[in-house]
PDB file of N, CA and C in Angstrom:
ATOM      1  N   UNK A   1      12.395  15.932  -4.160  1.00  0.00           N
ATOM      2  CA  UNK A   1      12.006  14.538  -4.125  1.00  0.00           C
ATOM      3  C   UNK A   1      13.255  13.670  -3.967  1.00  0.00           C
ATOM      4  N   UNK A   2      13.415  12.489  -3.057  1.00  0.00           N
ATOM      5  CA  UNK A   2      14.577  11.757  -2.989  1.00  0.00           C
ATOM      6  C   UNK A   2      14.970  10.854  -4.020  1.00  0.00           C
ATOM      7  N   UNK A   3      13.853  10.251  -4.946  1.00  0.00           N
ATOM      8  CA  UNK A   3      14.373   9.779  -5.893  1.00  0.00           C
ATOM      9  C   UNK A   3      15.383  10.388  -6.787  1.00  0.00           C
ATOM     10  N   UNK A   4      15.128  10.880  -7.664  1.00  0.00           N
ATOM     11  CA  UNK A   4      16.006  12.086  -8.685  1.00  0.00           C
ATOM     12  C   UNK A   4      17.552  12.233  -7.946  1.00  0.00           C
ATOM     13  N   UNK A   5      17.240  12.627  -6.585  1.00  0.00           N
ATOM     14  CA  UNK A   5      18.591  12.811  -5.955  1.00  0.00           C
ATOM     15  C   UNK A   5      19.269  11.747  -5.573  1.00  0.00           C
ATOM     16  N   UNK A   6      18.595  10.697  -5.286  1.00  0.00           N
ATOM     17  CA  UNK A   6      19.351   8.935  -5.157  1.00  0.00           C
ATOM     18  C   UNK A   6      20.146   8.880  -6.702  1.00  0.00           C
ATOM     19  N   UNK A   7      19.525   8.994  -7.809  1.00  0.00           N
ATOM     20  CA  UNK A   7      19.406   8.564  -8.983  1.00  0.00           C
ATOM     21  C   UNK A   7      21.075   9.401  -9.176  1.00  0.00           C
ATOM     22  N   UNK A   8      20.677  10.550  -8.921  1.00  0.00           N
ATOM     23  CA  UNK A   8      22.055  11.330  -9.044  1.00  0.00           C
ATOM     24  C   UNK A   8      23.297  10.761  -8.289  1.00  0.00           C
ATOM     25  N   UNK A   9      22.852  10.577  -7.089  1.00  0.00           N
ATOM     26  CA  UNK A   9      23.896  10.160  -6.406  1.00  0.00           C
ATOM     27  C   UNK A   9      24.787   8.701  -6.637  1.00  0.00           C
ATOM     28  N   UNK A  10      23.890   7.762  -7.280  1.00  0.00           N
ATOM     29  CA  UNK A  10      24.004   6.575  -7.452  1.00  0.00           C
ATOM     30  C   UNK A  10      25.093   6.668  -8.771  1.00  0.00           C
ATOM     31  N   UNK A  11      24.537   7.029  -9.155  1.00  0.00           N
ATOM     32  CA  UNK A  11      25.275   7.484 -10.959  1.00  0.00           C
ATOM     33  C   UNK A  11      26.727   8.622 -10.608  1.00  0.00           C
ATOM     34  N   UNK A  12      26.618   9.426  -9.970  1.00  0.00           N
ATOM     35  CA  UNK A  12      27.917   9.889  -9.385  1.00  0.00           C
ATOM     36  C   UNK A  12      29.343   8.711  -8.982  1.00  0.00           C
ATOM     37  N   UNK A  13      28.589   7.670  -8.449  1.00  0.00           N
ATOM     38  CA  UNK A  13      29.420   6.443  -7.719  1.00  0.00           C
ATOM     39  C   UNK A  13      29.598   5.577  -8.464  1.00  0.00           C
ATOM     40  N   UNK A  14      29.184   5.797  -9.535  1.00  0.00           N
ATOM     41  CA  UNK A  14      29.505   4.847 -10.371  1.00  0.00           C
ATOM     42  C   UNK A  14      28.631   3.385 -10.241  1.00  0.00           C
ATOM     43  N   UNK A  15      27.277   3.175  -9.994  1.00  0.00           N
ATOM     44  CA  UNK A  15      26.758   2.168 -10.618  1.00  0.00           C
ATOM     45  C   UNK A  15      26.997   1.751 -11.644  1.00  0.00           C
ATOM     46  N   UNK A  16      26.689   0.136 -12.321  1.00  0.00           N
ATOM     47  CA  UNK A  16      26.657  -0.003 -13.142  1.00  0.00           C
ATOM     48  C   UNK A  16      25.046   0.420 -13.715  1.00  0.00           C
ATOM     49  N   UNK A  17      25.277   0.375 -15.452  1.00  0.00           N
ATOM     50  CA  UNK A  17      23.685   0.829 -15.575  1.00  0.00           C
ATOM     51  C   UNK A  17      22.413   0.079 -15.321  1.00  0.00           C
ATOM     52  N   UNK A  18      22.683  -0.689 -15.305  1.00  0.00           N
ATOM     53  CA  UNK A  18      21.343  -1.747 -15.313  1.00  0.00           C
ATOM     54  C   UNK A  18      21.439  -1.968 -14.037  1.00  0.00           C
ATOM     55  N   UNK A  19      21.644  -1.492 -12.748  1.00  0.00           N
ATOM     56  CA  UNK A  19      21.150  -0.856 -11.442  1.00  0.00           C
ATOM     57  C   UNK A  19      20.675   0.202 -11.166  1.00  0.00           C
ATOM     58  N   UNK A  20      21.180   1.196 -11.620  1.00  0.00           N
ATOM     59  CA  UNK A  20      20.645   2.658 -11.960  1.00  0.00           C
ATOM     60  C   UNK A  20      19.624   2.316 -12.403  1.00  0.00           C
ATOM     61  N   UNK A  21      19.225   1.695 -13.369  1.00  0.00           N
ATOM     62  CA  UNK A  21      18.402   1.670 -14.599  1.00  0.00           C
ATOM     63  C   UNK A  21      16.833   0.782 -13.769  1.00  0.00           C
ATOM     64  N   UNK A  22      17.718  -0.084 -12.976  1.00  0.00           N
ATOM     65  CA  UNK A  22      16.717  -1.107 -12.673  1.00  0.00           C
ATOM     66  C   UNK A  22      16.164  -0.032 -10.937  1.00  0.00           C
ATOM     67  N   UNK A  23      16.807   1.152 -10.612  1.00  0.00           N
ATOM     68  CA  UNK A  23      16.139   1.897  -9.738  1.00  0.00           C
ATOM     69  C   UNK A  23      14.896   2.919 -10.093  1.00  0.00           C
ATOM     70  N   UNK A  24      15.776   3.502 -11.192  1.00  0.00           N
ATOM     71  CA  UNK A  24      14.701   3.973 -12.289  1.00  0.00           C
ATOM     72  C   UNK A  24      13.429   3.598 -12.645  1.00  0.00           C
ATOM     73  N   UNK A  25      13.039   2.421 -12.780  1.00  0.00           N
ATOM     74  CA  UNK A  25      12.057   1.559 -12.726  1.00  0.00           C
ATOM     75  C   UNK A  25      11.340   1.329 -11.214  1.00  0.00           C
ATOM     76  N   UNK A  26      12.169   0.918 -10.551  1.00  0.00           N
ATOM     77  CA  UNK A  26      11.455   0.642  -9.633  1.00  0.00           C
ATOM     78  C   UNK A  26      10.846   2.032  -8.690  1.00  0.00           C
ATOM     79  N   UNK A  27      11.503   2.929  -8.504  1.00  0.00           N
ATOM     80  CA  UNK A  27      10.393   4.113  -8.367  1.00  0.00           C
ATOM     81  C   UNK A  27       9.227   4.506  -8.999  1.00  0.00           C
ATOM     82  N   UNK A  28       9.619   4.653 -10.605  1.00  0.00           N
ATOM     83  CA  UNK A  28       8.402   4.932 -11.339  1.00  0.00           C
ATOM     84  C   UNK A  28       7.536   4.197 -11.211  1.00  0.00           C
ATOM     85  N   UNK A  29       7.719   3.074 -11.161  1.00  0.00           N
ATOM     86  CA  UNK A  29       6.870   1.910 -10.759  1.00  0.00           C
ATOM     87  C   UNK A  29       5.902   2.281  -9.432  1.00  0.00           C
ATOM     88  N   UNK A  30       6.712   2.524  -8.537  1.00  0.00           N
ATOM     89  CA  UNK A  30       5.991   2.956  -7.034  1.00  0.00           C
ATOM     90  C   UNK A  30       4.911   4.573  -7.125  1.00  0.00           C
ATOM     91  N   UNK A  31       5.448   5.356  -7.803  1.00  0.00           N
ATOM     92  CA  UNK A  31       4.842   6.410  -8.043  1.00  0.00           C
ATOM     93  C   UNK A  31       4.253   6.524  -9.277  1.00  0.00           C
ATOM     94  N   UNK A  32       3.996   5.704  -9.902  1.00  0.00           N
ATOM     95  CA  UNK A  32       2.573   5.359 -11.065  1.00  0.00           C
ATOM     96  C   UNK A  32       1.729   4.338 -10.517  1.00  0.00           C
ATOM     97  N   UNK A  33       1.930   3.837  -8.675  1.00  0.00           N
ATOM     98  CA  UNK A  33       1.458   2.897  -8.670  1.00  0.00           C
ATOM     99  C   UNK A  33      -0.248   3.154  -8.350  1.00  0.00           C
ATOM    100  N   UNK A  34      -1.159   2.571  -8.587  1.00  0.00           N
ATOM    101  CA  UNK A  34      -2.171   2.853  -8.234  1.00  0.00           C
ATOM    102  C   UNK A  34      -2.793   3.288  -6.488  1.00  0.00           C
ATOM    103  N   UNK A  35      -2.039   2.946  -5.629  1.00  0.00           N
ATOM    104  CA  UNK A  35      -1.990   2.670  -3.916  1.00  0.00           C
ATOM    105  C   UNK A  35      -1.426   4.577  -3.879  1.00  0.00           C
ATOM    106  N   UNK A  36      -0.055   5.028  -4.616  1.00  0.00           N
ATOM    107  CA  UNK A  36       0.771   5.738  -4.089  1.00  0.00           C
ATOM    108  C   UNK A  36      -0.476   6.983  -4.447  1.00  0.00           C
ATOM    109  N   UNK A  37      -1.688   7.285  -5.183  1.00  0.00           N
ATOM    110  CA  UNK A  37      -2.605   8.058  -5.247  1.00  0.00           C
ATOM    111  C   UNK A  37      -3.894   7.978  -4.560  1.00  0.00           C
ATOM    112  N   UNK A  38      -4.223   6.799  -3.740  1.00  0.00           N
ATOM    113  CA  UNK A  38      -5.035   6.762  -3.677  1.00  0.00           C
ATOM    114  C   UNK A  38      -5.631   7.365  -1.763  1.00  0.00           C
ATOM    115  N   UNK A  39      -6.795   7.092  -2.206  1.00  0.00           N
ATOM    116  CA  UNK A  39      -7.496   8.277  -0.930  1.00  0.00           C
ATOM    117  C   UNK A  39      -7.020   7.459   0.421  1.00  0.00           C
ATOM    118  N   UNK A  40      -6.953   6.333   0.579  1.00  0.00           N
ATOM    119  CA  UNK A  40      -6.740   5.878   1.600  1.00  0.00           C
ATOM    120  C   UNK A  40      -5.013   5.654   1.616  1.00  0.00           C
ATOM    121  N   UNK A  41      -5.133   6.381   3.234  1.00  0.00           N
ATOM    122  CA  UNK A  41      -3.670   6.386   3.758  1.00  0.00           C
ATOM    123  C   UNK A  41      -3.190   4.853   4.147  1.00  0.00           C
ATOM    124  N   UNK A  42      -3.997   4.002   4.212  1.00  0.00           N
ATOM    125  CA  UNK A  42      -3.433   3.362   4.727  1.00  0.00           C
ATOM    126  C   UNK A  42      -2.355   2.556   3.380  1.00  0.00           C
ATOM    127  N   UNK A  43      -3.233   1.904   2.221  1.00  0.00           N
ATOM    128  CA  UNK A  43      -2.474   1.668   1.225  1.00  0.00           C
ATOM    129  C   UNK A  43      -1.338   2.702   1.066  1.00  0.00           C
ATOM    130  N   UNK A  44      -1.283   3.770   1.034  1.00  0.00           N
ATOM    131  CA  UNK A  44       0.001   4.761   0.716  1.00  0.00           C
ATOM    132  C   UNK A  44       0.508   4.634   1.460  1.00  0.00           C
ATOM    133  N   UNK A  45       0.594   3.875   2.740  1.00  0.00           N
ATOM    134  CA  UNK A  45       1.654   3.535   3.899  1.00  0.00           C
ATOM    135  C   UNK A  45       2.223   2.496   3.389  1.00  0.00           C
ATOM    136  N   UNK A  46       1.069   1.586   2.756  1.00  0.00           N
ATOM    137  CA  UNK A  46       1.908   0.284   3.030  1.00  0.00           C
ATOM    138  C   UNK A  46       2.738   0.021   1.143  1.00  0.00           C
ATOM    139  N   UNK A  47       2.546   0.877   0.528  1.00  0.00           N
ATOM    140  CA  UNK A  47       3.562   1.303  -0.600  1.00  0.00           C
ATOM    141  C   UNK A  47       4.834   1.433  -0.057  1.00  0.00           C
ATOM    142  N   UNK A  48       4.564   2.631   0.769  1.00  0.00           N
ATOM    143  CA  UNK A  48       5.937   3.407   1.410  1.00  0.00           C
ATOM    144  C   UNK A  48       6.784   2.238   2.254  1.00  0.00           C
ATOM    145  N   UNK A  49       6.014   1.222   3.222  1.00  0.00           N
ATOM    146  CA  UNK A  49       6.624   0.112   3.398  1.00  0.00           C
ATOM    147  C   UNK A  49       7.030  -0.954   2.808  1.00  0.00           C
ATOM    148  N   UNK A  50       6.205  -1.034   1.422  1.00  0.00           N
ATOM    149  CA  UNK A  50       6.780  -1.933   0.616  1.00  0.00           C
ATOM    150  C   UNK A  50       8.117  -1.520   0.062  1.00  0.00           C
ATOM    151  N   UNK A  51       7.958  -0.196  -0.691  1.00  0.00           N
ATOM    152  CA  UNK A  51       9.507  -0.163  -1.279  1.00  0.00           C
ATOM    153  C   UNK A  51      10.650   0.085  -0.108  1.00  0.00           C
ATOM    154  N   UNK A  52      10.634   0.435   1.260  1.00  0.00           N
ATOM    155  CA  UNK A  52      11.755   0.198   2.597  1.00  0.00           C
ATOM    156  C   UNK A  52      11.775  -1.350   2.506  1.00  0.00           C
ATOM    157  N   UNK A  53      11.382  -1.888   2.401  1.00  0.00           N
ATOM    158  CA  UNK A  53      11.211  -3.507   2.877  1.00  0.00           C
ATOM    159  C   UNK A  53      12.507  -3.761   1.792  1.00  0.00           C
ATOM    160  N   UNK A  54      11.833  -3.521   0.455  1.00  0.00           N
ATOM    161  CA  UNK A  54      12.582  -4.162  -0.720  1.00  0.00           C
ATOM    162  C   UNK A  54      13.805  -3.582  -1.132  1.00  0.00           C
ATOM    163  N   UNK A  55      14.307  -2.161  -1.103  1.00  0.00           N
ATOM    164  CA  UNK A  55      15.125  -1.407  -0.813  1.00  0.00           C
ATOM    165  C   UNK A  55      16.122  -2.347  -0.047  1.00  0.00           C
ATOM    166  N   UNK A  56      15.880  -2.108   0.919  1.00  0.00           N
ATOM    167  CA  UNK A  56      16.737  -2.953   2.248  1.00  0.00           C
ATOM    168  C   UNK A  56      17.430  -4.170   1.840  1.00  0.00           C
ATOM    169  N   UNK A  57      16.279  -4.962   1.538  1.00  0.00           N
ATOM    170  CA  UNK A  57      16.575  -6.570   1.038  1.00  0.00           C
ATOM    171  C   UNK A  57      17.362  -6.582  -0.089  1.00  0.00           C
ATOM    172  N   UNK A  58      16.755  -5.935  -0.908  1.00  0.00           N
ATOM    173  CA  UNK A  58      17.668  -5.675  -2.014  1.00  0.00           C
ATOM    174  C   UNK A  58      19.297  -5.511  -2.235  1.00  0.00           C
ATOM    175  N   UNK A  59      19.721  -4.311  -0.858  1.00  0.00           N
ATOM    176  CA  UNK A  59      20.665  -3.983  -0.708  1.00  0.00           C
ATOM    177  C   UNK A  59      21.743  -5.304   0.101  1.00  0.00           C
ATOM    178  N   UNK A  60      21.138  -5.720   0.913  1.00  0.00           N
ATOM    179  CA  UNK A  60      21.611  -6.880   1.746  1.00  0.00           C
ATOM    180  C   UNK A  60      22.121  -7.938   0.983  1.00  0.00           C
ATOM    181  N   UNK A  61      21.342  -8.524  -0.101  1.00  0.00           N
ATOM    182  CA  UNK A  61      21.357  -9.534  -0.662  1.00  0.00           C
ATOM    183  C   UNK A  61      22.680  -9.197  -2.647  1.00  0.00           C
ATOM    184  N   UNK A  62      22.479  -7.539  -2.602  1.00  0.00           N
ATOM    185  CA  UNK A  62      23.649  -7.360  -4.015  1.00  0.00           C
ATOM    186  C   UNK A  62      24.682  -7.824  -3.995  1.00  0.00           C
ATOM    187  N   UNK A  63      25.231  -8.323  -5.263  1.00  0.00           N
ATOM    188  CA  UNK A  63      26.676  -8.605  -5.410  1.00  0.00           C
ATOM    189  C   UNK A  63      26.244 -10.417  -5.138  1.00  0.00           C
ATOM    190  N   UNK A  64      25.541 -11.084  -4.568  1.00  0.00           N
ATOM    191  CA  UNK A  64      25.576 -12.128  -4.415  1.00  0.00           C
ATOM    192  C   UNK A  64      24.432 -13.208  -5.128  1.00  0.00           C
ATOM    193  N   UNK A  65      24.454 -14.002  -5.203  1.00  0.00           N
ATOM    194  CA  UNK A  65      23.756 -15.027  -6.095  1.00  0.00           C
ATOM    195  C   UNK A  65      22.328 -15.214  -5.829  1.00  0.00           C
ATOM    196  N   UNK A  66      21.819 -14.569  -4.627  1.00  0.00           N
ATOM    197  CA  UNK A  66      20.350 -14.128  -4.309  1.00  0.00           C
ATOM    198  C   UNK A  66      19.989 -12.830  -4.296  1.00  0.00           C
ATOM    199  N   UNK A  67      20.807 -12.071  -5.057  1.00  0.00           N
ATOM    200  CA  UNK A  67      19.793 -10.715  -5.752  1.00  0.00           C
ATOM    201  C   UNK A  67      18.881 -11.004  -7.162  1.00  0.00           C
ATOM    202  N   UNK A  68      18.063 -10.116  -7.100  1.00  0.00           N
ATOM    203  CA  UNK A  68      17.298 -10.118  -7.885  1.00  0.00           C
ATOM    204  C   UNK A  68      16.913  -8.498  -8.021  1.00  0.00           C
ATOM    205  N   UNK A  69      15.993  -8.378  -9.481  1.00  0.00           N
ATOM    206  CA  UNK A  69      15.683  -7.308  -9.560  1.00  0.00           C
ATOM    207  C   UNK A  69      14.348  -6.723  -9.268  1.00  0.00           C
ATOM    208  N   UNK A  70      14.699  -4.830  -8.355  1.00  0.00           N
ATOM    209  CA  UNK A  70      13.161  -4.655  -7.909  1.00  0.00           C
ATOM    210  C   UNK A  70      12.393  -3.545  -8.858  1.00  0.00           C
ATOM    211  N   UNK A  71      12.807  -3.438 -10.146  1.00  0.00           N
ATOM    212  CA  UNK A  71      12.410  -2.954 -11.103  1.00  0.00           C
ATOM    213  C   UNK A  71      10.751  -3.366 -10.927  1.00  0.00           C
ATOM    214  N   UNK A  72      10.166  -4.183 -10.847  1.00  0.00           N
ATOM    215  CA  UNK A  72       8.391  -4.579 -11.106  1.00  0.00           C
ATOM    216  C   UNK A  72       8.361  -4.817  -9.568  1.00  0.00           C
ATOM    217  N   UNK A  73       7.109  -4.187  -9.273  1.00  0.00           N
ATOM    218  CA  UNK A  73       6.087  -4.424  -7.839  1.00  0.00           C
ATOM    219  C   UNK A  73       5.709  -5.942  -7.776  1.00  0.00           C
ATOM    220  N   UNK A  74       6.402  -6.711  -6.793  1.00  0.00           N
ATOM    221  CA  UNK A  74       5.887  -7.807  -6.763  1.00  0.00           C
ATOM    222  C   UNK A  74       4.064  -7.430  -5.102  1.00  0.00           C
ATOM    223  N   UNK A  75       3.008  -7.748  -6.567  1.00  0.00           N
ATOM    224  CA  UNK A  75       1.597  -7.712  -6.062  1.00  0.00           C
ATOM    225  C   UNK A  75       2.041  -8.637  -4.362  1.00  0.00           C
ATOM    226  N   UNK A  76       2.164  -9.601  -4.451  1.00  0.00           N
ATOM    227  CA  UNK A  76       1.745 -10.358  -2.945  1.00  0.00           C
ATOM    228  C   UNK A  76       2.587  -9.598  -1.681  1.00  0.00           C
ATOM    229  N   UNK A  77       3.953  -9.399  -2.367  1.00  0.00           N
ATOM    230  CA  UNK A  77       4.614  -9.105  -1.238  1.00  0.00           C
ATOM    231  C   UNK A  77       3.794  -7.328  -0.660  1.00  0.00           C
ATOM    232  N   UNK A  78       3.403  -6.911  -1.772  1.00  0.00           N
ATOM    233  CA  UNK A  78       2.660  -5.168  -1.850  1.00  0.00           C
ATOM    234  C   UNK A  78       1.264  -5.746  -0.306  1.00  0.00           C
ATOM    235  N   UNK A  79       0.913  -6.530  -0.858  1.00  0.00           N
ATOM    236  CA  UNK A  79      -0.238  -7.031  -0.276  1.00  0.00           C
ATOM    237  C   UNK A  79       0.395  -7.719   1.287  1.00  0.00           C
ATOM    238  N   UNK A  80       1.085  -8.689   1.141  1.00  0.00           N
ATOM    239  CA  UNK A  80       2.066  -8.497   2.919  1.00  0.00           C
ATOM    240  C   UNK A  80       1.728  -6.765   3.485  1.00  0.00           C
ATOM    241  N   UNK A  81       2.786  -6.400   2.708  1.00  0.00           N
ATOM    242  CA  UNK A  81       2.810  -5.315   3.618  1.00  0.00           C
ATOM    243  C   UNK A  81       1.746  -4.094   4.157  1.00  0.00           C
ATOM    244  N   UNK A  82       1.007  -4.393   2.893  1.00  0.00           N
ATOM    245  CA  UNK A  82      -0.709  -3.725   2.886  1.00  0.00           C
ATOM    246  C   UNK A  82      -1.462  -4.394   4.332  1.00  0.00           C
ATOM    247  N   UNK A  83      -1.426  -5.841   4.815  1.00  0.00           N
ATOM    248  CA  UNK A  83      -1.959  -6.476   5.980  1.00  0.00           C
ATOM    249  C   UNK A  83      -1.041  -6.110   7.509  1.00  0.00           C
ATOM    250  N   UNK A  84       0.349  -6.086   7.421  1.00  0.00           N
ATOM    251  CA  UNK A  84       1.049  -5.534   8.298  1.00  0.00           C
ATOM    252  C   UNK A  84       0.182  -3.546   8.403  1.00  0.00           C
ATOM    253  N   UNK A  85       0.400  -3.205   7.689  1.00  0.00           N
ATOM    254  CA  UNK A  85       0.332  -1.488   8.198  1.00  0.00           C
ATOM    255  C   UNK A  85      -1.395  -1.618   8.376  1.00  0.00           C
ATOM    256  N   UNK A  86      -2.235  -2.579   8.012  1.00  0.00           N
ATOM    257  CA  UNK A  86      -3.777  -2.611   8.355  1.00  0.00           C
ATOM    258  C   UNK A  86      -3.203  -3.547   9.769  1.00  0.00           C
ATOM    259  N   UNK A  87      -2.632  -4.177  10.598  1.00  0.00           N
ATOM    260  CA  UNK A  87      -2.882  -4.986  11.864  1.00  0.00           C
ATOM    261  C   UNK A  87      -2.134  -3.822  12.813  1.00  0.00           C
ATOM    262  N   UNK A  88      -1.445  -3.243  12.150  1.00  0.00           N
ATOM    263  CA  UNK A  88      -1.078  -2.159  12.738  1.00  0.00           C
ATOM    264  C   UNK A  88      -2.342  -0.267  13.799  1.00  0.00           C
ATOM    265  N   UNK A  89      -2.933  -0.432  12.353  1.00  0.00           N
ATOM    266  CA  UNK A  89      -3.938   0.543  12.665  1.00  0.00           C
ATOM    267  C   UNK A  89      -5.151  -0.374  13.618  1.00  0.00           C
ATOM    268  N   UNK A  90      -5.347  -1.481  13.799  1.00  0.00           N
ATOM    269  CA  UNK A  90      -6.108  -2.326  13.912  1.00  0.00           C
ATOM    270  C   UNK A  90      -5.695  -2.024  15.529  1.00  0.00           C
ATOM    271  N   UNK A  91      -4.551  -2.878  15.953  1.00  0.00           N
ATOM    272  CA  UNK A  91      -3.328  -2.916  17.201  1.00  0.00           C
ATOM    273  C   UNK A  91      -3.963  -1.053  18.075  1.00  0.00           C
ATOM    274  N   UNK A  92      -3.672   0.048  17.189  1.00  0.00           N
ATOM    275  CA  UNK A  92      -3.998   0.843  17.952  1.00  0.00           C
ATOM    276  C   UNK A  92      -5.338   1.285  18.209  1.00  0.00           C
ATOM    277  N   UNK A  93      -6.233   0.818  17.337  1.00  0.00           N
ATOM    278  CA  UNK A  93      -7.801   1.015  17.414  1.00  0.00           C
ATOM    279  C   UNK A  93      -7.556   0.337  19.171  1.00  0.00           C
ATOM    280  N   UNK A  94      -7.734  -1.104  18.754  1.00  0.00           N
ATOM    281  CA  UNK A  94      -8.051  -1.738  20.117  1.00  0.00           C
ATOM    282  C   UNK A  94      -7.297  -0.914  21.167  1.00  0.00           C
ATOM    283  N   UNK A  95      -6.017  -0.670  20.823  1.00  0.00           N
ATOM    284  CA  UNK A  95      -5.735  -0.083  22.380  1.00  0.00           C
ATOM    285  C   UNK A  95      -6.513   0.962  23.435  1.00  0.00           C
ATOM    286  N   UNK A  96      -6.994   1.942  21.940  1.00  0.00           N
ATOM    287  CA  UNK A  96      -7.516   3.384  22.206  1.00  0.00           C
ATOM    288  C   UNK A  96      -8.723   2.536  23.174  1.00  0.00           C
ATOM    289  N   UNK A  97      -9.185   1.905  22.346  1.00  0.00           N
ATOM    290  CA  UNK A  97     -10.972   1.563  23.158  1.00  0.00           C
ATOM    291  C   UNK A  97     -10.661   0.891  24.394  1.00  0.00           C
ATOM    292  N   UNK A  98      -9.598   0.036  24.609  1.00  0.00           N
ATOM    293  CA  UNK A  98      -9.128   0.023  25.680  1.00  0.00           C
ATOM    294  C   UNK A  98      -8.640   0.823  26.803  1.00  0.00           C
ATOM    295  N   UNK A  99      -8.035   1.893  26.747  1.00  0.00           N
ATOM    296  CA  UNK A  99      -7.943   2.807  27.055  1.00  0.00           C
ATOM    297  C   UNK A  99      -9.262   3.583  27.514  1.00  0.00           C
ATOM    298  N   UNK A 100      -9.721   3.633  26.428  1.00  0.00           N
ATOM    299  CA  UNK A 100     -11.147   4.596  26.982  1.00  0.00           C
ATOM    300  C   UNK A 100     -12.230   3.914  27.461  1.00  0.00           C
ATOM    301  N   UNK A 101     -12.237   2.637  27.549  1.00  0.00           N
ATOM    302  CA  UNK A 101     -13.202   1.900  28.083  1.00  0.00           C
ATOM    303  C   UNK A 101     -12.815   0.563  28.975  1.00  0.00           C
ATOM    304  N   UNK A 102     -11.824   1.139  29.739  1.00  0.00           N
ATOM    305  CA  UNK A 102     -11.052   0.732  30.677  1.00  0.00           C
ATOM    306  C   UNK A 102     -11.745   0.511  32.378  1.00  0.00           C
ATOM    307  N   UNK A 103     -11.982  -0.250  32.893  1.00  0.00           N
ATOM    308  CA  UNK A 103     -13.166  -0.513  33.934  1.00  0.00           C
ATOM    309  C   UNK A 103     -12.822   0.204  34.911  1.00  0.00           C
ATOM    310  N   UNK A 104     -11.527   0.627  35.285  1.00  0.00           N
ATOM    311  CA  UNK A 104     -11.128   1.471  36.085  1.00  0.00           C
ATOM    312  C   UNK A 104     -11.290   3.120  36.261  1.00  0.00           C
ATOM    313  N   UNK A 105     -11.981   2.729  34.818  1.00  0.00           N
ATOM    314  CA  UNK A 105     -12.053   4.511  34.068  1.00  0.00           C
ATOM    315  C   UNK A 105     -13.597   4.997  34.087  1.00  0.00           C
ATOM    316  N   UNK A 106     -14.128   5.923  33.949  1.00  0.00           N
ATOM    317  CA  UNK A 106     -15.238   6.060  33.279  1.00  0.00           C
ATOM    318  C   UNK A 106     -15.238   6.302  32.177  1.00  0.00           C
ATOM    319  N   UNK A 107     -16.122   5.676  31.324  1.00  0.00           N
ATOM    320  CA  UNK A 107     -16.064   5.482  29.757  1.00  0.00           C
ATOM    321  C   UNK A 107     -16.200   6.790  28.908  1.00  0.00           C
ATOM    322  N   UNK A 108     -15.181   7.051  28.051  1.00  0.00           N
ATOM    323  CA  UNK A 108     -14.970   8.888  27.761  1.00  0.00           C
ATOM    324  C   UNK A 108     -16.005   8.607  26.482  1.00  0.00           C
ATOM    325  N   UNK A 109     -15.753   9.626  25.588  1.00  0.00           N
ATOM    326  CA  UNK A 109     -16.253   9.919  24.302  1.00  0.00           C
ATOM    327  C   UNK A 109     -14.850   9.532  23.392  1.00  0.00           C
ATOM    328  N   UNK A 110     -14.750   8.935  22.078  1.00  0.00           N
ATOM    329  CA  UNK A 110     -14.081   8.537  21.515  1.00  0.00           C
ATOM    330  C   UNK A 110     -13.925   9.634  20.059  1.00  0.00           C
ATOM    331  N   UNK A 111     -12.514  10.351  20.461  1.00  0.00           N
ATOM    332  CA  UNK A 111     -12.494  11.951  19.261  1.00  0.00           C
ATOM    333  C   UNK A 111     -11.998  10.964  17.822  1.00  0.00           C
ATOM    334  N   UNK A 112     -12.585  11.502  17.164  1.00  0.00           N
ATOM    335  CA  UNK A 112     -12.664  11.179  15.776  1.00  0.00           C
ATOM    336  C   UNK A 112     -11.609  11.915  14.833  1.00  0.00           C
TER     337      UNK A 112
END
């Protein structure tokens, strides 16, 4: 699992603790989250995009007077990214039916 091994690695380099500490959290957080179990892939995508999003930002913004901590799931931004990875699956639905029901085409069977 990459956490455990971030965690290691981070702490090798000498974080301070209450970054370590505040990563610590914010995984467990992601993997107790209710989305990261659940039957639909699409929420477990848009987990997996939430913590890249915040990760990132996170990293961009340390050391300077607009970090903050990603220890707690902020719900709305979870929910952003929950509507991005749904306009996404959405984006390729339409294409497919486009594709297959393309006037130039004869209209196929649509595999499930």
């Amino acid at each position: 699992e990459a956490a455990p091994r971030m965690i290691a690695i981070i702490k090798e380099n000498d974080w301070p603790d209450d970054r370590v500490n505040m990563h610590i959290a914010f995984w467990s957080a992601l993997q107790n989250h209710r989305c990261c179990h659940d039957f639909d892939v699409h929420k477990q995508r848009a987990l997996l995009l939430y913590q890249a999003q915040q990760r990132k930002r996170w990293h961009l913004a340390a050391g300077s007077s607009n970090s903050w901590s990603i220890a707690r799931i902020n719900q709305d931004l979870l929910n952003k990214a929950r509507e991005t990875i749904f306009k996404q699956f959405r984006t390729q639905q339409i294409a497919q039916l486009q594709v297959h029901f393309s006037p130039h085409r004869e209209p196929q069977s649509i595999a499930h």
